[in-house]
Protein backbone atom coordinates (compact mmCIF):
# COMPACT_ATOMS: atom_id res chain seq x y z
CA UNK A 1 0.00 0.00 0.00
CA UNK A 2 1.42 3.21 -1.34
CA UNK A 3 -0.64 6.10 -1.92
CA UNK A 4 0.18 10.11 -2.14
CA UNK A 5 -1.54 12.39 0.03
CA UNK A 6 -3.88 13.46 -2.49
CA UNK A 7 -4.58 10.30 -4.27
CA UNK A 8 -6.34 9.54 -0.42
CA UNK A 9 -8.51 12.20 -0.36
CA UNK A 10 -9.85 11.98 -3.56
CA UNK A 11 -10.86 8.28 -2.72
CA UNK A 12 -12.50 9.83 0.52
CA UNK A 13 -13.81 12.89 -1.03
CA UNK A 14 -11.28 14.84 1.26
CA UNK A 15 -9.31 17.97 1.16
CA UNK A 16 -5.67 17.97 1.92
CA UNK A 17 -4.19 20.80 4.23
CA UNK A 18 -0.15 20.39 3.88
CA UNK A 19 2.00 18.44 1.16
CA UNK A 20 0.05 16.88 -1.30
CA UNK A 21 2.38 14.90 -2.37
CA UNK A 22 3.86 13.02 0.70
CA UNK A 23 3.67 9.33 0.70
CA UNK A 24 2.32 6.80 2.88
CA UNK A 25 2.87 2.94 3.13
CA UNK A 26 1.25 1.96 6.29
CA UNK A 27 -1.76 2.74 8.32
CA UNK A 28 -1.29 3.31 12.18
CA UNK A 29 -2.29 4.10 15.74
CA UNK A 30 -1.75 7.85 16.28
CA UNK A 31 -0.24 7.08 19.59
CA UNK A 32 2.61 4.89 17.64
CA UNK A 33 2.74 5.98 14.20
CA UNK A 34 5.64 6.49 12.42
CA UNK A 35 7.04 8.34 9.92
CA UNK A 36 4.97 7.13 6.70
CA UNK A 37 2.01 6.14 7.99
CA UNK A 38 -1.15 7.92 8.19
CA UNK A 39 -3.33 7.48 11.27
CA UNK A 40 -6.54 9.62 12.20
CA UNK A 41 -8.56 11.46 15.06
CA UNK A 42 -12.15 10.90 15.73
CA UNK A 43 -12.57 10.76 19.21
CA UNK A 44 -11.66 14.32 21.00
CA UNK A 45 -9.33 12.40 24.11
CA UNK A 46 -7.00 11.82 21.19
CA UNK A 47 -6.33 15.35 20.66
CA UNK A 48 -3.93 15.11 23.13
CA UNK A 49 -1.52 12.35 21.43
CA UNK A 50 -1.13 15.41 17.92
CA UNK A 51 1.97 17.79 19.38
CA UNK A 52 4.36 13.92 19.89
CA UNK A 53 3.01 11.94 16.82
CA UNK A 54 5.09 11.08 14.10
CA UNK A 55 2.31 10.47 11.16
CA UNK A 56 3.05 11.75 8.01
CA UNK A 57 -1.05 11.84 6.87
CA UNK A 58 -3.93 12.61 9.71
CA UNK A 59 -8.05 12.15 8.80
CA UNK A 60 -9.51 14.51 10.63
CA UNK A 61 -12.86 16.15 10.51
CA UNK A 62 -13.97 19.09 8.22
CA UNK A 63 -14.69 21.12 11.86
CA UNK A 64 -11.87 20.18 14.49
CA UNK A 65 -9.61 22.97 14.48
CA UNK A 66 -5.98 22.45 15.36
CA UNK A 67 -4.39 24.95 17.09
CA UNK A 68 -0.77 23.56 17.06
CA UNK A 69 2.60 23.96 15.12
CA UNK A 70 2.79 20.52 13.24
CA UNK A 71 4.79 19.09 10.35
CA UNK A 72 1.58 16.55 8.79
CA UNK A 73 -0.76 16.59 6.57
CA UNK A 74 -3.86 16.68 7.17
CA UNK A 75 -6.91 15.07 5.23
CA UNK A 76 -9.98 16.57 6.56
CA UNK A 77 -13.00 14.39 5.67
CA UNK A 78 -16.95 14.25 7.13
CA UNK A 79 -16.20 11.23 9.10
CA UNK A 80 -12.32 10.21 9.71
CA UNK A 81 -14.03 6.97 11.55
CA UNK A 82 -15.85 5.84 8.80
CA UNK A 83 -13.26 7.20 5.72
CA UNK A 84 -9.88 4.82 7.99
CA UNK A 85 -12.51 2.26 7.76
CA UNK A 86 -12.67 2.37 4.41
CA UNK A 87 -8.95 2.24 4.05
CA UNK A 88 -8.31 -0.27 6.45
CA UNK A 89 -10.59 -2.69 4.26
CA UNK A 90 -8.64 -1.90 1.44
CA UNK A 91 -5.42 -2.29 2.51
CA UNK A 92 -6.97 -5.79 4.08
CA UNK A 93 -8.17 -6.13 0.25
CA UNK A 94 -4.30 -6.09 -0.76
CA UNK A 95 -2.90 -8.30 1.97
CA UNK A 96 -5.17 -11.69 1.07
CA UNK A 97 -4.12 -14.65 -0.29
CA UNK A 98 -4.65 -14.28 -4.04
CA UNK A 99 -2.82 -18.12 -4.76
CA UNK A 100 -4.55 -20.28 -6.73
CA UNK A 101 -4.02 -24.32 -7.25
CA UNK A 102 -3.68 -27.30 -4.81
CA UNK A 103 -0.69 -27.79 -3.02
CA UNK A 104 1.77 -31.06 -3.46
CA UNK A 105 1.10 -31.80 0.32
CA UNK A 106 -2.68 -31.43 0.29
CA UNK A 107 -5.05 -34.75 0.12
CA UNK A 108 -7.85 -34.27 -1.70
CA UNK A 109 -10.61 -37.13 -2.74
CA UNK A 110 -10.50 -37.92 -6.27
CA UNK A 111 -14.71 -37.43 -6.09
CA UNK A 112 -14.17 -33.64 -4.86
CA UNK A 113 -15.38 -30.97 -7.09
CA UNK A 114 -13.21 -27.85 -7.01
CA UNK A 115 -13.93 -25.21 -9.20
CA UNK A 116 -12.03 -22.90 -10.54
CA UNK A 117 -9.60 -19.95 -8.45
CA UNK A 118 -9.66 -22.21 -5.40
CA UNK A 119 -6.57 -22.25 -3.23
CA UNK A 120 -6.17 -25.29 -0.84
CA UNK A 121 -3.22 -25.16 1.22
CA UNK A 122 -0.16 -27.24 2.54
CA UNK A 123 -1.47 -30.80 4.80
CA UNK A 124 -5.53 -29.78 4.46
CA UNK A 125 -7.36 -33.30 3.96
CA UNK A 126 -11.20 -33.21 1.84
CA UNK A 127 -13.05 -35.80 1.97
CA UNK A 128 -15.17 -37.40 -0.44
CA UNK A 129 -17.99 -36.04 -2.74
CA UNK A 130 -17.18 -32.36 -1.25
CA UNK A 131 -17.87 -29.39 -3.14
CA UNK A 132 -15.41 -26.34 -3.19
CA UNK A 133 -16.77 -23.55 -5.03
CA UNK A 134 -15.07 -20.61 -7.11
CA UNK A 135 -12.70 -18.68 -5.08
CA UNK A 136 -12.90 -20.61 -1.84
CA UNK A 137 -9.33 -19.95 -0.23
CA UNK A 138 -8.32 -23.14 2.69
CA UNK A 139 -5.39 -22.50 4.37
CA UNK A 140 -2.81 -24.85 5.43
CA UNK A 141 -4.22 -28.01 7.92
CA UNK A 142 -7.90 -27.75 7.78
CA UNK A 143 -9.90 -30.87 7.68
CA UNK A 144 -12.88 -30.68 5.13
CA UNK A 145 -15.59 -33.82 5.88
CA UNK A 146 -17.10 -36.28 3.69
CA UNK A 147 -20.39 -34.12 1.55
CA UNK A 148 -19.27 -30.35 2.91
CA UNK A 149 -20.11 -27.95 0.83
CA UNK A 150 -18.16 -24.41 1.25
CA UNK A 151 -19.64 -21.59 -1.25
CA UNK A 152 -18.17 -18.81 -3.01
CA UNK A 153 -15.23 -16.44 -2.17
CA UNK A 154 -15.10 -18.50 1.72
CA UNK A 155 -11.91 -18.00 3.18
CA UNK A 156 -11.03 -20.75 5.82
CA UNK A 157 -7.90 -19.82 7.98
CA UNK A 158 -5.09 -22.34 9.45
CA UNK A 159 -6.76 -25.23 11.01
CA UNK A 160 -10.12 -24.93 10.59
CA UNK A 161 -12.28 -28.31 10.73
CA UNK A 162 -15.58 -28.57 8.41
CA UNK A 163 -17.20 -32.26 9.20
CA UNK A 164 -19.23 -34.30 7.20
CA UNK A 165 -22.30 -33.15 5.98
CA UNK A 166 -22.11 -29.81 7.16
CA UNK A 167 -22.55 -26.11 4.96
CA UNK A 168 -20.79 -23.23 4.59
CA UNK A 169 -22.06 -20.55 2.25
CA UNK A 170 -20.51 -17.93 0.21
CA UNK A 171 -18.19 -14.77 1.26
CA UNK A 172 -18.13 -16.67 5.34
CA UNK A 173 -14.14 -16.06 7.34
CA UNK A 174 -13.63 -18.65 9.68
CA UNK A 175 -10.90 -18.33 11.45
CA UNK A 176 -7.99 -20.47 12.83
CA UNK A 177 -9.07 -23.34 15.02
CA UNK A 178 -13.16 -22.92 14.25
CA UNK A 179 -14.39 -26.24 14.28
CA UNK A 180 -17.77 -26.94 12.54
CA UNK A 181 -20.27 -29.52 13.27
CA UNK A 182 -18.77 -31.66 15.84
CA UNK A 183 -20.74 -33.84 17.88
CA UNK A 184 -23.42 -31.71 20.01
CA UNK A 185 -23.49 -32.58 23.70
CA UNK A 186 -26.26 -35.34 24.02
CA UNK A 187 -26.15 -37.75 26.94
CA UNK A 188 -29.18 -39.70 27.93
CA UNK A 189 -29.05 -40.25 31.78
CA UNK A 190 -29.51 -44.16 32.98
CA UNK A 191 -31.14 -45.72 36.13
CA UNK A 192 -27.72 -46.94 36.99
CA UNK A 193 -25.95 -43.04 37.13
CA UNK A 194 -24.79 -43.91 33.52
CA UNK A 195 -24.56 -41.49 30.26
CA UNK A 196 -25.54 -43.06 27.14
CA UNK A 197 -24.21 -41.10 24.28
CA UNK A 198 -27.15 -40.35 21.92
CA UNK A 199 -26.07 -40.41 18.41
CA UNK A 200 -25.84 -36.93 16.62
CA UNK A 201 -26.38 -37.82 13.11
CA UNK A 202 -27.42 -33.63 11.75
CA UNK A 203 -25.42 -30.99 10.13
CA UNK A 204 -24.47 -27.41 10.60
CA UNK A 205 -25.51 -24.84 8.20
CA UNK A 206 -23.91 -21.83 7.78
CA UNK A 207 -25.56 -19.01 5.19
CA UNK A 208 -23.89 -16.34 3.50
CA UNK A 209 -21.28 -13.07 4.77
CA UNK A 210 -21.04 -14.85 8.28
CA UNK A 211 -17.56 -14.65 10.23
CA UNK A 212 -16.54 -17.01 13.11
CA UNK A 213 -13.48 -16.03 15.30
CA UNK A 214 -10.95 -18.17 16.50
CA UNK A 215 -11.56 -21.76 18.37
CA UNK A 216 -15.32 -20.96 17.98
CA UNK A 217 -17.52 -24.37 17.94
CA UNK A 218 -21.12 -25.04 16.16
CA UNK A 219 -21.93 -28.28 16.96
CA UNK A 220 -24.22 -30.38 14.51
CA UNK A 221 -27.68 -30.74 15.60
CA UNK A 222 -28.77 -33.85 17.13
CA UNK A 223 -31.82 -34.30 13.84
CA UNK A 224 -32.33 -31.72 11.36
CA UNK A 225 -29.81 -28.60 11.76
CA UNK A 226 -27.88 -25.98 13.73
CA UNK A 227 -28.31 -22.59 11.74
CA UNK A 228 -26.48 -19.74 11.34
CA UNK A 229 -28.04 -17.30 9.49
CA UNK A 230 -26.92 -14.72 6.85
CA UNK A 231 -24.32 -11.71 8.15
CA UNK A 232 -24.04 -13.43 11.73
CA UNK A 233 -20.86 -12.45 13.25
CA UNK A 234 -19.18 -14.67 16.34
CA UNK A 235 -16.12 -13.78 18.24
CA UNK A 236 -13.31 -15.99 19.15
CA UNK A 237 -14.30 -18.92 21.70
CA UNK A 238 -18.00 -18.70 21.29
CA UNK A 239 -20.32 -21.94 21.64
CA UNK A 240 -23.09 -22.66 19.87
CA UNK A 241 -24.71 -25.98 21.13
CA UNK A 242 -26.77 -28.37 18.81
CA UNK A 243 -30.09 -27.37 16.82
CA UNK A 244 -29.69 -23.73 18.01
CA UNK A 245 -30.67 -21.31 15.26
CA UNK A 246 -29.08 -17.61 15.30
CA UNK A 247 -30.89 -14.94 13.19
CA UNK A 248 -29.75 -12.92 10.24
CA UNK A 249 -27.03 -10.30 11.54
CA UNK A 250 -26.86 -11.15 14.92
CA UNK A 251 -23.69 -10.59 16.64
CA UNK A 252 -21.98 -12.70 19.96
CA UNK A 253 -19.13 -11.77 21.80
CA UNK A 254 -16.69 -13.86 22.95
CA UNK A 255 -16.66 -16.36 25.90
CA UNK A 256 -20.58 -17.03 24.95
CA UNK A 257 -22.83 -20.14 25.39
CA UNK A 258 -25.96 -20.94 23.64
CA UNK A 259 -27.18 -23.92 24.97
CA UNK A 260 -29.28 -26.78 22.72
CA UNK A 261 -32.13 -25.67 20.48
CA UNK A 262 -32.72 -22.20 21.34
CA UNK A 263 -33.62 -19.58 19.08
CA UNK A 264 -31.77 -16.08 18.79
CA UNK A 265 -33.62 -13.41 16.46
CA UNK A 266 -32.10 -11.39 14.28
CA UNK A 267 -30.13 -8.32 14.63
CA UNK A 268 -29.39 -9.07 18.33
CA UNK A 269 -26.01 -8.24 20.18
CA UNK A 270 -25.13 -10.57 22.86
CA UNK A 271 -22.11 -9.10 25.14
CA UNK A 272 -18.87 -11.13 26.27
CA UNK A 273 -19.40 -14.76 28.79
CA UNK A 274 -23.12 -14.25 28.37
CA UNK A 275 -24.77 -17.96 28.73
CA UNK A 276 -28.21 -18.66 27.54
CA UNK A 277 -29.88 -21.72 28.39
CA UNK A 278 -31.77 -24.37 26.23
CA UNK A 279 -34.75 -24.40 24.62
CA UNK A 280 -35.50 -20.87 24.74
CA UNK A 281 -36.82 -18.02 22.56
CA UNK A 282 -35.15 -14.75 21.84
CA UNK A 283 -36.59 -12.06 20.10
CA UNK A 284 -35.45 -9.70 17.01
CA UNK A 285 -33.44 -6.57 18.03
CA UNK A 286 -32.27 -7.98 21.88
CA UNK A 287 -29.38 -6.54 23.60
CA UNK A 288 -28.20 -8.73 26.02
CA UNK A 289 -25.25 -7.66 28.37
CA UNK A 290 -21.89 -9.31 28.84
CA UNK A 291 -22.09 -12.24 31.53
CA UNK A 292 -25.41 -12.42 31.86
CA UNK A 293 -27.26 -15.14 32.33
CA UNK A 294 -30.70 -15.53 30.18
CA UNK A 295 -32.87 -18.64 31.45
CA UNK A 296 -35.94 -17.36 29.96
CA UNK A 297 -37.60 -16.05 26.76
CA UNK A 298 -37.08 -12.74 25.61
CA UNK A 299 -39.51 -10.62 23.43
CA UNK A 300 -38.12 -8.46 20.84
CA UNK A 301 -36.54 -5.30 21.30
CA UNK A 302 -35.34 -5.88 24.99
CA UNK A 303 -31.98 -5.28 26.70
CA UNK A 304 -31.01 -7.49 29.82
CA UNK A 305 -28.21 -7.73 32.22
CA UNK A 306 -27.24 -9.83 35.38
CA UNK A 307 -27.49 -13.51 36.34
CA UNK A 308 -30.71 -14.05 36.31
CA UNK A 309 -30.90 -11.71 33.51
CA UNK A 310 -33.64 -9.28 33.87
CA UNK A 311 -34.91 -5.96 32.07
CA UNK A 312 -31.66 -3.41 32.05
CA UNK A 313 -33.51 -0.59 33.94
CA UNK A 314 -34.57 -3.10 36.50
CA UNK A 315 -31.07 -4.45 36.86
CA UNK A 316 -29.42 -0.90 37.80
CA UNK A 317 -32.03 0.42 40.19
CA UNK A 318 -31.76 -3.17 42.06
CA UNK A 319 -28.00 -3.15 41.83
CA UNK A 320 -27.73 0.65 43.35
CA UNK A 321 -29.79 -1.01 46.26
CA UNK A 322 -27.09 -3.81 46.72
CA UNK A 323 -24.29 -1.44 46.76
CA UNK A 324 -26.12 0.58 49.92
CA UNK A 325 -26.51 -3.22 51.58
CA UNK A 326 -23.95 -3.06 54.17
CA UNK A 327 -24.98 0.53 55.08
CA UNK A 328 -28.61 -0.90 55.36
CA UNK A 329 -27.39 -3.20 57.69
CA UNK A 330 -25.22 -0.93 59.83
CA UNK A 331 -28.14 1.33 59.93
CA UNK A 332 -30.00 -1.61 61.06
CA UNK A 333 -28.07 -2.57 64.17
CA UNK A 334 -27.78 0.62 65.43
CA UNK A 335 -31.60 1.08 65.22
CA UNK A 336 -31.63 -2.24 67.23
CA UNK A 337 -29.34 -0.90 70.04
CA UNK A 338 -31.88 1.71 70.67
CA UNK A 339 -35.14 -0.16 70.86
């Protein structure tokens, strides 16, 4: 990535305050940036870090007004957020893995359909009667089961494990150490204190423009399937137990549990360790707080916190009462003393 000063702003529809002409290669926190890189200010508590950074290109908006001797150039824009964004995907854009081909070390089944600009990398194993579509990147050790399907443009990081039967659709990320549709927990207790393991003979689906983070599991579903829906978005270390559905463009944080076959509506954020037990309903447009813990259904449009989760308001005005607890009591005892 090498770009002039004024080659960025007219890809953000910027003006450029200072050398139009100086170069960039890298894009950087303003706190560390160096000397050709170009970083940006959105937030005012980074004002602060301008007078000592070393960028040679800031974003900054059309409005902030700097009031110190600098040496930068400045791009001001309508939203430097949103306009580094933009860049950042780009130079993302220029830093995939554009190879092509099957490498000497991979084993692929001679029934596996690969299409065409498919990269499959050094020690990855696919099974028979998989399909690869056009595009689909695997990267080096994965494990791709007997009948997967993996759709267009799919990237698949370092270690990633697709089992048999399973779907992945087109434009998904998984990341390094995801492992899709392993066995979901099903034990069938026995008069004698036993566990008998009951058979999980489903798949995992997984629609279109999802990303799962690192050593994230989606088990298969016990019958029928575990869904994922189109534009969901899971963080590293996430599980999602079997026959659990997740609506469109929902989004988990990591250190989450959904337990077995409940269903999460769409366009719901779920904070960091939040656990949500089985067999339960949650609505469209729920915001539900990190480490809570949800054990019953929640309509649409809600936001919960605490363990039990309950209603957001509720949870503050009963968690300013805890806080005055040990006053309550002190209070208490000395009210005793006089009676």
């Amino acid at each position: 990535m090498n770009f002039i000063a004024k080659e960025i702003a007219e890809k953000l529809n910027g003006t450029v305050e200072g050398d139009s002409k100086v170069q960039i290669n890298k894009l950087s926190k303003i706190e560390n940036a160096a000397k050709g890189s170009l970083t940006f200010v959105a937030n005012p508590k980074y004002i602060k870090f301008l007078p000592k950074t070393r960028a040679s290109i800031i974003l900054i908006s059309n409005d902030l007004k700097i009031k110190i001797k600098h040496d930068f150039t400045l791009i001001r824009v309508v939203d430097p957020y949103v306009s580094f964004t933009d860049l950042l995907i780009e130079f993302a854009e220029s830093k995939k893995n554009n190879l092509t081909g099957i490498e000497k070390t991979a084993k692929i089944h001679s029934s596996v359909k690969v299409n065409k600009d498919v990269y499959i990398g050094h020690n990855t194993v696919v099974g028979e009667y998989a399909q690869i579509e056009e595009g689909v990147k695997i990267d080096s050790n994965c494990v791709i089961g007997k009948n997967v399907k993996i759709g267009k443009n799919t990237f698949l990081h370092s270690r990633v494990s697709v089992l048999e039967d399973c779907k992945i659709g087109s434009n998904c990320i998984l990341h390094s150490g995801v492992v899709i549709g392993s066995d979901g927990f099903g034990f069938a207790p026995q008069k004698s204190g036993e566990y008998i393991k009951i058979p999980q003979i489903g798949n995992v689906v997984i629609k279109n423009n999802v990303e799962i983070g690192s050593n994230t599991t989606v088990d298969r579903a016990t019958l029928g399937e575990t869904i994922i829906n189109d534009g969901v978005k899971l963080d590293n270390l996430v599980q999602i137990a079997h026959n659990v559905e997740i609506g469109a463009h929902t989004v988990i944080a990591a250190q989450s549990g959904i337990a077995g076959s409940t269903k999460i509506g769409n366009y719901c954020l779920i904070g960091g360790q939040a656990g949500i037990a089985g067999h339960l309903v949650i609505g469209d447009n729920v915001k539900i707080q990190g480490q809570a813990g949800v054990i019953k259904n929640i309509p649409n449009g809600k936001s919960v916190q605490g363990n039990p989760a309950m209603d957001y308001k509720s949870y503050f005005k009963s968690y300013l009462l805890f806080k005055k607890f040990p006053d309550f009591e002190f209070r208490l005892r000395e009210l005793e003393k006089d009676i």
